[in-house]
N, C-alpha and C. Protein backbone atom coordinates (compact mmCIF):
# COMPACT_ATOMS: atom_id res chain seq x y z
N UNK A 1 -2.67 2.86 6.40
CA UNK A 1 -2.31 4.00 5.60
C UNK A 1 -2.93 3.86 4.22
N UNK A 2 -3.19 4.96 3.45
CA UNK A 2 -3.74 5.07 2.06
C UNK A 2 -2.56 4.63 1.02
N UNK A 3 -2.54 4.11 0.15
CA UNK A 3 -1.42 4.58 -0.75
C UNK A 3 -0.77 5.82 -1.17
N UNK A 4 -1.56 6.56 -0.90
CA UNK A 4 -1.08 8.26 -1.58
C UNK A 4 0.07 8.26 -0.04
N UNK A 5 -0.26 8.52 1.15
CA UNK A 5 0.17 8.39 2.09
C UNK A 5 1.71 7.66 1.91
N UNK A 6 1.54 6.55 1.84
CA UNK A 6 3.14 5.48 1.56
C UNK A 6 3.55 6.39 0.69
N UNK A 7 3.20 6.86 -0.28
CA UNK A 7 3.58 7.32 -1.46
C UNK A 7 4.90 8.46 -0.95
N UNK A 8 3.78 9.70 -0.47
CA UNK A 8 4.30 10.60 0.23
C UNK A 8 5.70 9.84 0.81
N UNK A 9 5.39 8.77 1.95
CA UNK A 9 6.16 8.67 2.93
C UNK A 9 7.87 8.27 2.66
N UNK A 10 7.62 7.60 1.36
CA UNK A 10 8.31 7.09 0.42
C UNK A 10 9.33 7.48 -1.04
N UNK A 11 8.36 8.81 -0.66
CA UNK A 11 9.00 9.60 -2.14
C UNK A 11 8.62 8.76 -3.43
N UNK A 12 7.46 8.49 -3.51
CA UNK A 12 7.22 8.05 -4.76
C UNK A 12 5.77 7.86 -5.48
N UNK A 13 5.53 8.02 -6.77
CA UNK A 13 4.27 8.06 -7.31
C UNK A 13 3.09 7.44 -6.85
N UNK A 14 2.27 7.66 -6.34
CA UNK A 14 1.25 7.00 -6.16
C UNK A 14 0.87 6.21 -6.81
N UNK A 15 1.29 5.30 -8.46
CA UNK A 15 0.74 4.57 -8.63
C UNK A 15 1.87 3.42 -8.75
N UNK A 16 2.85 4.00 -8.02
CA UNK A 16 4.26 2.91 -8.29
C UNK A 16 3.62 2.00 -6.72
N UNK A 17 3.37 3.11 -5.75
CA UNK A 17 2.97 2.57 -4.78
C UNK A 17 1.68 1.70 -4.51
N UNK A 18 0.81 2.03 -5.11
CA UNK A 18 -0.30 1.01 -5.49
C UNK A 18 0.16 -0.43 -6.08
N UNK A 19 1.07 -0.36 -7.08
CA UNK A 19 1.72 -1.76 -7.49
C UNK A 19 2.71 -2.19 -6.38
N UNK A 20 3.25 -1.98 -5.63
CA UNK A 20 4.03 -2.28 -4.84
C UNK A 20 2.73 -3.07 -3.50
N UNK A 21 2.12 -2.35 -2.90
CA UNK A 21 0.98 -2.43 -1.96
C UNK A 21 0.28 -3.89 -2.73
N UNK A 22 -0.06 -3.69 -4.01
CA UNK A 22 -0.69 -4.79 -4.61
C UNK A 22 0.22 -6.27 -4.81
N UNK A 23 1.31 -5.97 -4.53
CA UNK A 23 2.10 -7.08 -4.85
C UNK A 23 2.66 -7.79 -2.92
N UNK A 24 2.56 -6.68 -2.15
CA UNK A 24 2.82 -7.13 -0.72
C UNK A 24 1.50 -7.91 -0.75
N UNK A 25 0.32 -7.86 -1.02
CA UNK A 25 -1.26 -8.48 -0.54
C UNK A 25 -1.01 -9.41 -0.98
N UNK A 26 -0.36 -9.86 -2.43
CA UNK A 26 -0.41 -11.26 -2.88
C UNK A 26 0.15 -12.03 -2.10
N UNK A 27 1.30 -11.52 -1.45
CA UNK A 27 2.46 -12.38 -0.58
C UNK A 27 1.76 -12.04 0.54
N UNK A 28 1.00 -12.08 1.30
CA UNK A 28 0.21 -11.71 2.40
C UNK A 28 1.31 -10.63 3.46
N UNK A 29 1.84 -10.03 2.96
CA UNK A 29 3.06 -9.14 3.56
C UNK A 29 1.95 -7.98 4.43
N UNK A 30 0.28 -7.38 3.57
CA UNK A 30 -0.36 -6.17 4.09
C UNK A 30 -1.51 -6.95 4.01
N UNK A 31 -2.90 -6.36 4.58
CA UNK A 31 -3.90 -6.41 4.76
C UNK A 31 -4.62 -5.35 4.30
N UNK A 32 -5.99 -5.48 4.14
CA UNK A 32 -6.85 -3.87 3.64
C UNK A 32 -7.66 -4.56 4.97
N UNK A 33 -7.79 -3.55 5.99
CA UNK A 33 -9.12 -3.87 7.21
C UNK A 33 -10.28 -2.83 6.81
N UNK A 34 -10.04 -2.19 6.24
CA UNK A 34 -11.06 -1.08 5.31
C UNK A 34 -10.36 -0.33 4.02
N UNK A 35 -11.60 -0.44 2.78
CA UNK A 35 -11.47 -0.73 1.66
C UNK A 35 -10.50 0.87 1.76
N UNK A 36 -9.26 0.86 0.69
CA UNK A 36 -8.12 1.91 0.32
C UNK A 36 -7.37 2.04 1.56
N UNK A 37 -7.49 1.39 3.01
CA UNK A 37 -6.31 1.40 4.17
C UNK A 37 -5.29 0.32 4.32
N UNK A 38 -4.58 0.02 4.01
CA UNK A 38 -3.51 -0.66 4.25
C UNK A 38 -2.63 -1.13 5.71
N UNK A 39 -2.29 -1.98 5.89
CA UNK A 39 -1.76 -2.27 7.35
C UNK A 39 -1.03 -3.91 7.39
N UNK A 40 0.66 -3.54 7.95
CA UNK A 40 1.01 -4.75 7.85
C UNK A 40 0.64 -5.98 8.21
N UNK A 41 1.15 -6.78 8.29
CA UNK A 41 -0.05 -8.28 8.36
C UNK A 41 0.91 -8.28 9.61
């Protein structure tokens, strides 16, 4: 999924969701398998 997408899915700003998305990757929680798609690990 995109971030805008979670965003939507989530009810929340797209860039709250970008920090959130960015903070699951550190903890290896998501993956990017293509650059802006997201997918749990």
């Amino acid at each position: 999924m995109r971030p805008g997408d979670i965003a939507e899915k989530a009810a929340r700003d797209k860039y709250d969701a970008s920090k959130i998305i960015d903070q699951m990757r550190k903890e290896g929680k998501v993956a990017s398998p293509k650059r802006c798609f997201y997918a749990p690990v």
